[in-house]
Protein backbone atom coordinates (compact mmCIF):
# COMPACT_ATOMS: atom_id res chain seq x y z
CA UNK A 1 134.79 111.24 7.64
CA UNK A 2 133.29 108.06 9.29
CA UNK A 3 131.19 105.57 7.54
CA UNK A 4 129.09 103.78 10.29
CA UNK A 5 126.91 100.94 8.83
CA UNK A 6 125.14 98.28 11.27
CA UNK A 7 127.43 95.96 10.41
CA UNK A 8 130.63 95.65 12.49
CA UNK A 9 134.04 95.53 10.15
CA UNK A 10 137.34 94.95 11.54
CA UNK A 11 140.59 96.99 10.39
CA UNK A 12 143.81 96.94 10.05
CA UNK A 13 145.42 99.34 12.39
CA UNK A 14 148.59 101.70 11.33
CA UNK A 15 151.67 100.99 12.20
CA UNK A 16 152.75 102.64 14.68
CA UNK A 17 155.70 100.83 15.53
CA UNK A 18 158.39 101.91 12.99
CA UNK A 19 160.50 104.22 14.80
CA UNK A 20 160.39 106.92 11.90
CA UNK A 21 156.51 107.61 12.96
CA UNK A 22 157.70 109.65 15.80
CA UNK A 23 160.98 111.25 15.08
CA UNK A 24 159.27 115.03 14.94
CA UNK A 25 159.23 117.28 17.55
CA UNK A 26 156.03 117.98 19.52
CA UNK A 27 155.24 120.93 17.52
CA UNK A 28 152.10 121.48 15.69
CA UNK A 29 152.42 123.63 12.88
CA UNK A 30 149.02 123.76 12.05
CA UNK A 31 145.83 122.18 12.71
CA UNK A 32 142.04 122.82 11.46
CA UNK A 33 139.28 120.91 12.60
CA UNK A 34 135.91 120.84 10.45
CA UNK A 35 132.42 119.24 11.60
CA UNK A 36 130.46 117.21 9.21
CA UNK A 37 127.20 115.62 10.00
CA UNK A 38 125.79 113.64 6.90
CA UNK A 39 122.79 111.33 7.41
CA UNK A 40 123.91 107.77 5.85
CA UNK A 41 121.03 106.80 3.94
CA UNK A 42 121.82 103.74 1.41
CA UNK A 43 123.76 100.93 2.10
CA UNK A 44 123.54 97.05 2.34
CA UNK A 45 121.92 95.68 5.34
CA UNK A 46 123.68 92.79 6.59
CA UNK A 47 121.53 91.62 8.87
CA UNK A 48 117.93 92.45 10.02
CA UNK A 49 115.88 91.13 13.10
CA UNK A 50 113.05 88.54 12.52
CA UNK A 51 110.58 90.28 15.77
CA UNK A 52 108.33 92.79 13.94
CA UNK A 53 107.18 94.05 16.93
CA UNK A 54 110.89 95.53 17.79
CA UNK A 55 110.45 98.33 15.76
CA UNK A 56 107.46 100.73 15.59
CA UNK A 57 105.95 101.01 11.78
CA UNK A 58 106.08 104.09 9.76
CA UNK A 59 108.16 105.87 12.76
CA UNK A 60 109.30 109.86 12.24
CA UNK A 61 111.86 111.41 13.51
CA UNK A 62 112.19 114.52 16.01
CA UNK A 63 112.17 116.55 12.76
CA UNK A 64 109.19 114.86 11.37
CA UNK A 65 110.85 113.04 8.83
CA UNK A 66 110.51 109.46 7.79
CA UNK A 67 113.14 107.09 9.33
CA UNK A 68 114.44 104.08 7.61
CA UNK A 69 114.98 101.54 10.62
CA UNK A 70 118.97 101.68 9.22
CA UNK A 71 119.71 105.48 8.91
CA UNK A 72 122.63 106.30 10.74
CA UNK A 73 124.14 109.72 11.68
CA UNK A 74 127.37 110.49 13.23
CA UNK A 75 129.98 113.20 13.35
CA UNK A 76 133.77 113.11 13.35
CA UNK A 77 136.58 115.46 12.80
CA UNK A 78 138.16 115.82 9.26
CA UNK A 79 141.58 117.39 9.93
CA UNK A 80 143.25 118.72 6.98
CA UNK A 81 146.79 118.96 9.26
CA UNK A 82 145.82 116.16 11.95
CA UNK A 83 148.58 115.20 14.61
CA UNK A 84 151.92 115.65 12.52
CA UNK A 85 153.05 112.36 11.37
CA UNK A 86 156.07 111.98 8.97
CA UNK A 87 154.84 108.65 7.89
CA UNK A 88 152.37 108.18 4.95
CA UNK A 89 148.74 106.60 5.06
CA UNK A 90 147.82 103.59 4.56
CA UNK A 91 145.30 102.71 2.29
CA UNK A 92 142.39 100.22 3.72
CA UNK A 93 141.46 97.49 1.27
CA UNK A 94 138.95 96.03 3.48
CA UNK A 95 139.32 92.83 5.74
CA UNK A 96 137.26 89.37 4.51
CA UNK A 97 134.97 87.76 7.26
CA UNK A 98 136.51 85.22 9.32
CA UNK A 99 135.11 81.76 8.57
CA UNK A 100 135.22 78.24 9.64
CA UNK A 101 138.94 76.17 9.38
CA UNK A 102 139.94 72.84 10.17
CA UNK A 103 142.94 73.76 11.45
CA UNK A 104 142.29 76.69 13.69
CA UNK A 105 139.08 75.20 14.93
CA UNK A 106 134.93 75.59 14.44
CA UNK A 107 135.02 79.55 15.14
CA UNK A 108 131.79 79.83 14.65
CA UNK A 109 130.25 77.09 16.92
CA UNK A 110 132.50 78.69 18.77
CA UNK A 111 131.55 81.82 19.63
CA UNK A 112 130.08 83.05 22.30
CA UNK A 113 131.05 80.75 24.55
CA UNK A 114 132.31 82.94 27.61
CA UNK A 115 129.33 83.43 30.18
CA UNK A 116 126.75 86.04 28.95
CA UNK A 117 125.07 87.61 32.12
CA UNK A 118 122.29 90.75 31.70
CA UNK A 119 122.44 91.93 35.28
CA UNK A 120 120.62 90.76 38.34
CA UNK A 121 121.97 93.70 40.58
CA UNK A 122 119.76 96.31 41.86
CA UNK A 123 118.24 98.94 39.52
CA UNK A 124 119.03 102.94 39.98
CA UNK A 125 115.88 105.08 40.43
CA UNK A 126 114.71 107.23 36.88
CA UNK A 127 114.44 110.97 37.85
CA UNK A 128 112.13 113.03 35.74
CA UNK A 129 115.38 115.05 34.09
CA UNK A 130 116.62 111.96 32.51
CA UNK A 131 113.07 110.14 31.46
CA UNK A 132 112.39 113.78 29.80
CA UNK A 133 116.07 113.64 28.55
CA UNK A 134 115.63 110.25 26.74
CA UNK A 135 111.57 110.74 25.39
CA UNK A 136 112.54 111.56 22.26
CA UNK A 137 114.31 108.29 21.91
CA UNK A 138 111.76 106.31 23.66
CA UNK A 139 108.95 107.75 20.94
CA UNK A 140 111.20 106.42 17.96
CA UNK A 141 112.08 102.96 19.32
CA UNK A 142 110.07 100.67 21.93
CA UNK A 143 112.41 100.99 24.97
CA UNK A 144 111.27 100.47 28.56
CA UNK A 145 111.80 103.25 31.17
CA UNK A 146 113.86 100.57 33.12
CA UNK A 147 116.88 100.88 30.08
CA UNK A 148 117.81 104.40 30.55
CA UNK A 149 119.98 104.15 33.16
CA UNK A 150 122.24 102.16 31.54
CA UNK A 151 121.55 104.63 27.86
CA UNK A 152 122.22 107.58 30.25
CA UNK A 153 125.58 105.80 31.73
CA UNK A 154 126.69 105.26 27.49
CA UNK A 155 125.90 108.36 26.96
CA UNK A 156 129.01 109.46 29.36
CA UNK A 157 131.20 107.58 26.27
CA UNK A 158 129.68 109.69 23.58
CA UNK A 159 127.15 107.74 22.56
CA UNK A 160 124.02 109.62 20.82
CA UNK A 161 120.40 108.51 20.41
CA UNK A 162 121.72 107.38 16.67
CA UNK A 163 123.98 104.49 18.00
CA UNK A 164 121.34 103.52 19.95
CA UNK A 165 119.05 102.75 17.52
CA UNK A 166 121.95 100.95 15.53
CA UNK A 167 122.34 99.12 19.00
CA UNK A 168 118.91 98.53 19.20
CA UNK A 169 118.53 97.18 15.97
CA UNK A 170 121.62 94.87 15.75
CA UNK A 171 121.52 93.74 19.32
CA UNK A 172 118.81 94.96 21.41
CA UNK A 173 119.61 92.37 24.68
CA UNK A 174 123.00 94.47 25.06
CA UNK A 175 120.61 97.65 26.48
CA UNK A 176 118.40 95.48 28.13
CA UNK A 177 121.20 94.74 31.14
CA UNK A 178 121.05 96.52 34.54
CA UNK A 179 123.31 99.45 34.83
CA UNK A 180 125.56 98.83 37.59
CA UNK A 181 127.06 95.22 35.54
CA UNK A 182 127.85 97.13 32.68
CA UNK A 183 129.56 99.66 34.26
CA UNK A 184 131.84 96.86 36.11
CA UNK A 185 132.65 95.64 32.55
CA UNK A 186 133.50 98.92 30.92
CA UNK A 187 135.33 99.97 33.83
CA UNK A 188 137.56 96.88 33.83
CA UNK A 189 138.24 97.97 29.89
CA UNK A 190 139.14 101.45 31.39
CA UNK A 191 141.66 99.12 34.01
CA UNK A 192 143.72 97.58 31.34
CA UNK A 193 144.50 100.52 29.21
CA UNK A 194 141.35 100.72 27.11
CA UNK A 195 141.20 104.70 26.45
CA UNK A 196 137.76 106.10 27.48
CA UNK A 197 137.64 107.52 23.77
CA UNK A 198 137.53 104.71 22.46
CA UNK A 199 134.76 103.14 24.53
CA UNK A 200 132.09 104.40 22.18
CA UNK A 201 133.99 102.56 18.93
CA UNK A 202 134.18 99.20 20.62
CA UNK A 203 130.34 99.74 21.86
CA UNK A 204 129.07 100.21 18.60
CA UNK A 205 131.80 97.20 16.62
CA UNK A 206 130.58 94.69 19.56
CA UNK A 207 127.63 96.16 21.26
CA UNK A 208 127.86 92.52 23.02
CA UNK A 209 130.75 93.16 25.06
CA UNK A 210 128.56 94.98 27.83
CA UNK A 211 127.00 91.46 28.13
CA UNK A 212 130.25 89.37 29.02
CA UNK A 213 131.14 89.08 32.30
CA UNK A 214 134.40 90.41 33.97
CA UNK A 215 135.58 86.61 35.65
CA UNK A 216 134.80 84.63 33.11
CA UNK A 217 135.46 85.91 29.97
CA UNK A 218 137.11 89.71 29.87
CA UNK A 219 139.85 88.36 32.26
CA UNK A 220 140.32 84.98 30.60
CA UNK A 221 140.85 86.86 27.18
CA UNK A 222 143.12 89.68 28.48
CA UNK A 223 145.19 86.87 30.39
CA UNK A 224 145.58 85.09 26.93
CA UNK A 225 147.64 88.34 25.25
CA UNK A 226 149.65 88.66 28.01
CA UNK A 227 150.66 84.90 28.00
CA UNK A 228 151.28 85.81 24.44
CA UNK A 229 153.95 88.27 25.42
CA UNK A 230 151.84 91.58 24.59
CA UNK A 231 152.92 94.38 26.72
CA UNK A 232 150.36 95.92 29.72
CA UNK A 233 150.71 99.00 27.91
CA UNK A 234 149.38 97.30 24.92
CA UNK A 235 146.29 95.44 25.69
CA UNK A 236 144.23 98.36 25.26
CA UNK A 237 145.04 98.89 21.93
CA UNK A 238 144.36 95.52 20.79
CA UNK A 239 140.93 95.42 22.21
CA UNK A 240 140.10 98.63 20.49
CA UNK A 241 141.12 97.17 17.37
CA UNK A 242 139.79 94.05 17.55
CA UNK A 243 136.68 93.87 20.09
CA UNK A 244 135.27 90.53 18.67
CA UNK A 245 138.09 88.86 20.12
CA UNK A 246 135.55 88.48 23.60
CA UNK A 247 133.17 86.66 21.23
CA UNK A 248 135.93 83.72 20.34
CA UNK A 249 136.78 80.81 22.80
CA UNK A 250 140.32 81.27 24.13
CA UNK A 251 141.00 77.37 23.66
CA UNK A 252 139.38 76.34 20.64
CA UNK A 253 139.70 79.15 18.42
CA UNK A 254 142.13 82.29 19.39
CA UNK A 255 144.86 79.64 20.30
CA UNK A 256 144.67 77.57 17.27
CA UNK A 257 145.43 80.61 15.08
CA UNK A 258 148.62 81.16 16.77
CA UNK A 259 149.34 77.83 16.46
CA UNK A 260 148.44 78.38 12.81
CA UNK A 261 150.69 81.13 12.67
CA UNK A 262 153.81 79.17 14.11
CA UNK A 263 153.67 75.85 12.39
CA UNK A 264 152.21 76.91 9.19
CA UNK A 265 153.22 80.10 8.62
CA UNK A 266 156.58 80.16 10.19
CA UNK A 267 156.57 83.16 12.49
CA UNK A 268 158.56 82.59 15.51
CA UNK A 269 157.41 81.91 19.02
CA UNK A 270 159.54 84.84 19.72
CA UNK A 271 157.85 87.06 17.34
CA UNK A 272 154.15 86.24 17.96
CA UNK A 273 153.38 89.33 19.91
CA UNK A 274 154.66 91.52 17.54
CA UNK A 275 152.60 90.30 14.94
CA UNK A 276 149.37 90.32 17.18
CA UNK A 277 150.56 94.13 18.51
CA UNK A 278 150.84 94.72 14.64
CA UNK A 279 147.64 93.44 13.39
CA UNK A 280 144.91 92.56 16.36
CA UNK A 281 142.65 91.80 13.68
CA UNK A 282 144.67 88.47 12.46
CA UNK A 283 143.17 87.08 16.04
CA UNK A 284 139.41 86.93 15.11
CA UNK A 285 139.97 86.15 10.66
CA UNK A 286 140.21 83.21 8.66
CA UNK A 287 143.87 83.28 7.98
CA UNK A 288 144.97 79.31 6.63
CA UNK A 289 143.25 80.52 3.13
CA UNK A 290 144.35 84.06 3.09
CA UNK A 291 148.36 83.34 3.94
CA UNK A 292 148.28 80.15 1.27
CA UNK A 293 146.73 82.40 -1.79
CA UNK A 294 149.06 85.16 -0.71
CA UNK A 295 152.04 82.74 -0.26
CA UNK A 296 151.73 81.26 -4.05
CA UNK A 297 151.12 84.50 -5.33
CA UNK A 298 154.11 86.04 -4.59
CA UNK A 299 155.99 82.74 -5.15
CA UNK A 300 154.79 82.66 -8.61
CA UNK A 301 154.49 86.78 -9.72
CA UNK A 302 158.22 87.48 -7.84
CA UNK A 303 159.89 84.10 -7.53
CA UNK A 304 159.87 85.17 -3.73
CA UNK A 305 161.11 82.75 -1.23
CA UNK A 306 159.44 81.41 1.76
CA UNK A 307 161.58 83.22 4.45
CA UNK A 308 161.47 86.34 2.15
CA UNK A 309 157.36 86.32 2.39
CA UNK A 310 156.95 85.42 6.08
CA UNK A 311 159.32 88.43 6.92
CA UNK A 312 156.94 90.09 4.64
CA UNK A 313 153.97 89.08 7.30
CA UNK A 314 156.51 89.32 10.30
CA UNK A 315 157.00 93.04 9.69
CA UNK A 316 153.32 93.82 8.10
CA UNK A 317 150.83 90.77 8.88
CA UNK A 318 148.35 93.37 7.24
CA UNK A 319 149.33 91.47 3.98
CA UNK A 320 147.52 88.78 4.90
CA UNK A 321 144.13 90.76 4.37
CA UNK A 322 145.17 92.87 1.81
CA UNK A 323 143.33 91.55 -1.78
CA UNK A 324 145.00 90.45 -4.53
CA UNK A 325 143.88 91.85 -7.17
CA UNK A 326 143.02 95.44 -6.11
CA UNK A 327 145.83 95.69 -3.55
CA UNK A 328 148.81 94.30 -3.59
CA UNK A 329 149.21 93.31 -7.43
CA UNK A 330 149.09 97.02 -8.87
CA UNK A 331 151.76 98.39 -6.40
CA UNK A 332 154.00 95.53 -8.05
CA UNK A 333 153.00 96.32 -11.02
CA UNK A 334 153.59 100.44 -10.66
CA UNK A 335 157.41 99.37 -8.89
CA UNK A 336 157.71 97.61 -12.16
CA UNK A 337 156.34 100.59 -14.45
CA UNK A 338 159.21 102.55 -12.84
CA UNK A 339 161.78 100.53 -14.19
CA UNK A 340 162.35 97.69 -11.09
CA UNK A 341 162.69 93.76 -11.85
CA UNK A 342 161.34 91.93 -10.35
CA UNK A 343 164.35 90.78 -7.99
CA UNK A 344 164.10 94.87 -6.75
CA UNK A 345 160.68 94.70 -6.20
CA UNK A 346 161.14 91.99 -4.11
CA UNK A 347 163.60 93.48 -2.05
CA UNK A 348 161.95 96.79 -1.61
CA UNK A 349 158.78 95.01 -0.59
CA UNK A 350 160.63 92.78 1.81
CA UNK A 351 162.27 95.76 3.76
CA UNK A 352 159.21 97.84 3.55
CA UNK A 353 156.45 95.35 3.16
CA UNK A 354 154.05 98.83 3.76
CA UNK A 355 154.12 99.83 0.48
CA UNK A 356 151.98 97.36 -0.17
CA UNK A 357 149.39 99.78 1.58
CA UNK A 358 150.22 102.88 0.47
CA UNK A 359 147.84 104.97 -2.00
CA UNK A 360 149.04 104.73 -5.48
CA UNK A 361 147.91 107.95 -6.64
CA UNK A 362 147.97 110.29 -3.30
CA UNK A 363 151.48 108.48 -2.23
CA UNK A 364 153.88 106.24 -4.29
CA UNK A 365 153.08 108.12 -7.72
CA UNK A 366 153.93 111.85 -6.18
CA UNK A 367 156.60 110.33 -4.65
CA UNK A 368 158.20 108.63 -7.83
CA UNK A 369 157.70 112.17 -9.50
CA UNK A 370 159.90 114.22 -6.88
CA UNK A 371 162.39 111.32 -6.48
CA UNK A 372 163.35 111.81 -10.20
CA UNK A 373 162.30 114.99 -11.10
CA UNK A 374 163.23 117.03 -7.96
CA UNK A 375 165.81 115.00 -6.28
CA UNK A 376 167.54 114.35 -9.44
CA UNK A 377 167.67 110.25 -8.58
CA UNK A 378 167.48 107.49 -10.15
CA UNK A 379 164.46 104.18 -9.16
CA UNK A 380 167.48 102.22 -8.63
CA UNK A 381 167.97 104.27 -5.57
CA UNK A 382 164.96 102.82 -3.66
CA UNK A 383 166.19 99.62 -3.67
CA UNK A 384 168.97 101.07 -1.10
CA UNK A 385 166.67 103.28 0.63
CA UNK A 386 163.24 102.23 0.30
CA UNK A 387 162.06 104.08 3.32
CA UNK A 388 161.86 106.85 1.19
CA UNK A 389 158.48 105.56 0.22
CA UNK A 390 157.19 105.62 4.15
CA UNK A 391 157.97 109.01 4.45
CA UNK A 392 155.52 112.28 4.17
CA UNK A 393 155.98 114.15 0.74
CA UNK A 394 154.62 117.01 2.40
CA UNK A 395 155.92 116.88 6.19
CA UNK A 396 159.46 115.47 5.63
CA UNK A 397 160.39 114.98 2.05
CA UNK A 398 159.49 118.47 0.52
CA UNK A 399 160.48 120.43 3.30
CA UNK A 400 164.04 118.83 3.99
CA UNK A 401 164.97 119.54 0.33
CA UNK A 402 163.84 122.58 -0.17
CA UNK A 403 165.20 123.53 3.41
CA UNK A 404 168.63 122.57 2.24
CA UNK A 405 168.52 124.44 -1.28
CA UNK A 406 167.22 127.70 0.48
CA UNK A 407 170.56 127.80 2.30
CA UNK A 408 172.63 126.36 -0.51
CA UNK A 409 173.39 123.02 1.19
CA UNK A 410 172.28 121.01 -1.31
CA UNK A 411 174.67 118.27 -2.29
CA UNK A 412 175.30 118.78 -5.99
CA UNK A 413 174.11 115.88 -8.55
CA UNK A 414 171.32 113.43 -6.97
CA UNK A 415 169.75 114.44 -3.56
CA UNK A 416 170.67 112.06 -1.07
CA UNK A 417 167.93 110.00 0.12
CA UNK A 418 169.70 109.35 3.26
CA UNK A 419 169.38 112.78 4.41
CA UNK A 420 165.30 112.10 4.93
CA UNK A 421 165.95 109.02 7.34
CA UNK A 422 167.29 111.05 10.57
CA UNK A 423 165.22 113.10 13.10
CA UNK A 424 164.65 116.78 12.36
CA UNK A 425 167.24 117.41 15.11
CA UNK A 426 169.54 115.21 13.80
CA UNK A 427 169.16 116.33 9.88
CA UNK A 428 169.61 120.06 11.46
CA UNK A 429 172.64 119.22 13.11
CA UNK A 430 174.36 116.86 10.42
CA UNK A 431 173.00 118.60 7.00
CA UNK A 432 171.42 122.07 7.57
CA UNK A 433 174.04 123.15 10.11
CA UNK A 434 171.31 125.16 11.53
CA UNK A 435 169.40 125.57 14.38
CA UNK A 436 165.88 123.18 14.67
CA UNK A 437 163.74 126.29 15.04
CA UNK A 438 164.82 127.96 12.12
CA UNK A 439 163.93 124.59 9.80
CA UNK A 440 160.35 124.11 11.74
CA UNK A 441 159.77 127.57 10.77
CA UNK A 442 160.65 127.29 7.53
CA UNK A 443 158.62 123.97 7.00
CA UNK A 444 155.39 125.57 8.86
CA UNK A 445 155.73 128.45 6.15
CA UNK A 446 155.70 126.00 3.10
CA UNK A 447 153.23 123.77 4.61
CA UNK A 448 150.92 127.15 4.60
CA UNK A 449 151.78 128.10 1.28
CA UNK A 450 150.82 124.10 -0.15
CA UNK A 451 147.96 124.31 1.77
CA UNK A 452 146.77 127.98 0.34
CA UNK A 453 147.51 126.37 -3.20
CA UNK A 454 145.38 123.64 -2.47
CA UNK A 455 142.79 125.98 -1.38
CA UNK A 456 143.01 127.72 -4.26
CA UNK A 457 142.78 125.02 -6.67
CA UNK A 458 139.35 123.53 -4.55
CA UNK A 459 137.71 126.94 -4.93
């Protein structure tokens, strides 16, 4: 479930890149979808407009209920079996704001700086369906008749009358531009591979984005990541990740951080892209202080090298937002309460830096468990195949075990961890000996019997 605030937060996206993520076949064994729709009623306000007369006093909703000027609701899917993914979660420790640096510029004098332009083309004409349409929202907040052709054009995105108010509320001048410029903007989003899903996410992170213009800042931005070497087929991505990006000056702030990134860090030219394609959110945070805490952290608690820690951030620049002390620390700590030194911690976290994001409880414990109680192995193993701790207990793991012992395949002494690195077609072929249908139907029928067992146990 989704957690909207009126605050935007930035972060870190999966990766998607390892080449394990989509090794299974375009079968979906099972999939259940269930609605929630939960009213978010307490949280920290971040920030709060100073014009009383913005919102009206004591206001009800369409229910006759009181309204706090910062209730939120929203719906999302919650997918017990979403899209079939043999690579584990990632767990989200949060990003820190992005703040002011010497050495990657004055981001926040910054900002803004690309023209901001609130329409002066001609207005469409209100028919009475969509003034009736929109009363309800017009009765709760102050809005002029003149705005709903541009709240009726969001609406096409998915917007509801609840992200408008949080629109309202954290940026009001973003409604109050004419219809027709907006749509130009969104539109040259849609051009560059911005998915129309995703529209409605990057509305509500950076409601100001329907205020910067198309020539002199959307275009000037996009034209930065391809300099950088980001693939067409990429751009969209990173501005869904990262929207805030618009708000930064190309010159005196995005640049600087690569430049950061390069002389201070020591990623290669070469590898810049992949890092941004990685992590979009490293453009638009503070990242001198984050990579120099992280750097003598794992200098001091592993003895780690330099080279050894900016492959680390070549191959997960996530680390560079992940927090000490409630992230990254206690997975070193659990690879060392499993009976690793520190020298093979240090290499499993350098070939598989994403461990450092994984859940401790839902992920690298369960996995420890089967690994020695299961497979019969050893920890030392993981130091040879680490990716063992990337891969799905449930979707991979289990199944390809217990798929093997069913037809008395099984390799006597330790299970070898190899046999989990290949694609389902290529484990039926060089292990099974069996067709690919007959293992998908075998893992759909223990992936229903785990998940009656978990419904069991929640009842």
């Amino acid at each position: 479930m989704t957690f909207i605030c009126l605050y935007s937060f930035q972060y870190p996206p999966l990766n998607t890149n390892n080449p394990i993520a989509n090794d299974d076949p375009a079968l979906l064994l099972l999939h259940g979808t269930r609605k929630c729709r939960r009213p978010c009623r307490s949280f920290v306000v971040l920030s709060t407009h100073s014009n009383s007369k913005l919102l009206k006093p004591n206001r009800k909703s369409r229910y006759g209920q009181p309204i706090s000027p910062y209730d939120t609701d929203t719906e999302d899917d919650d997918d017990f079996f979403s899209d079939v993914d043999d690579l584990s979660e990632e767990e989200d420790f949060g990003y820190p704001e992005k703040k002011t640096s010497k050495n990657q510029g004055n981001r926040h004098t910054k900002r803004g700086k690309g023209p901001i332009d609130n329409g002066s083309r001609g207005k469409l004409k209100i028919g009475k369906p969509v003034e009736s349409r929109f009363h309800q929202l017009s009765e709760e907040l102050d809005l002029d008749e003149k705005w709903f052709p541009l709240i009726d054009y969001l609406s096409t995105f998915g917007l509801k009358d609840s992200h408008f108010v949080q629109i309202y509320e954290r940026h009001m001048s973003s409604l109050q531009i004419n219809v027709t410029s907006a749509q130009e903007r969104l539109e040259f989003l849609l051009s560059v591979g911005v998915k129309h899903r995703d529209i409605r996410k990057i509305i509500l992170r950076q409601p100001q984005i329907l205020e910067y213009t198309v020539e002199s800042n959307l275009k000037s931005h996009v034209a930065f990541l391809v300099d950088l070497g980001v693939p067409h087929s990429r751009i969209g991505h990173i501005i869904s990740a990262a929207p805030s990006l618009f708000s930064y000056s190309v010159e005196q702030s995005l640049k600087p951080t690569i430049r950061y990134l390069v002389e201070e860090v020591g990623i290669k030219t070469s590898d810049v892209s992949k890092v941004v394609q990685l992590s979009p959110q490293i453009l638009v945070q503070r990242i001198d202080n984050s990579w120099s805490t992280r750097f003598g952290f794992l200098s001091k608690e592993l003895g780690a090298p330099k080279d050894s820690i900016v492959k680390m951030v070549r191959k997960h620049p996530q680390l560079l937002h992940y927090s000490i002390e409630d992230g990254i620390l206690p997975r070193i700590n659990f690879l060392r309460s499993i009976g690793m030194r520190n020298s093979e911690v240090l290499k499993v976290l350098t070939s598989l830096t994403q461990v450092l994001s994984l859940s401790l409880e839902d992920n690298l414990k369960p996995k420890y468990l089967y690994l020695v109680n299961e497979l019969k192995n050893e920890v030392q193993s993981l130091t040879k195949y680490p990716t063992y701790l990337s891969l799905s207990l449930d979707q991979r793991i289990r199944p390809r075990h217990r798929f093997l012992v069913s037809l008395k395949k099984a390799p006597k002494g330790p299970f070898p961890l190899s046999s989990f690195v290949p694609t389902d077609e290529s484990f039926c072929q060089q292990w099974a000996k069996t067709s690919l249908d007959k293992y998908l139907t075998f893992r759909q029928n223990l992936l229903l019997k785990e998940f009656a067992k978990k419904y069991e146990r929640r009842g």
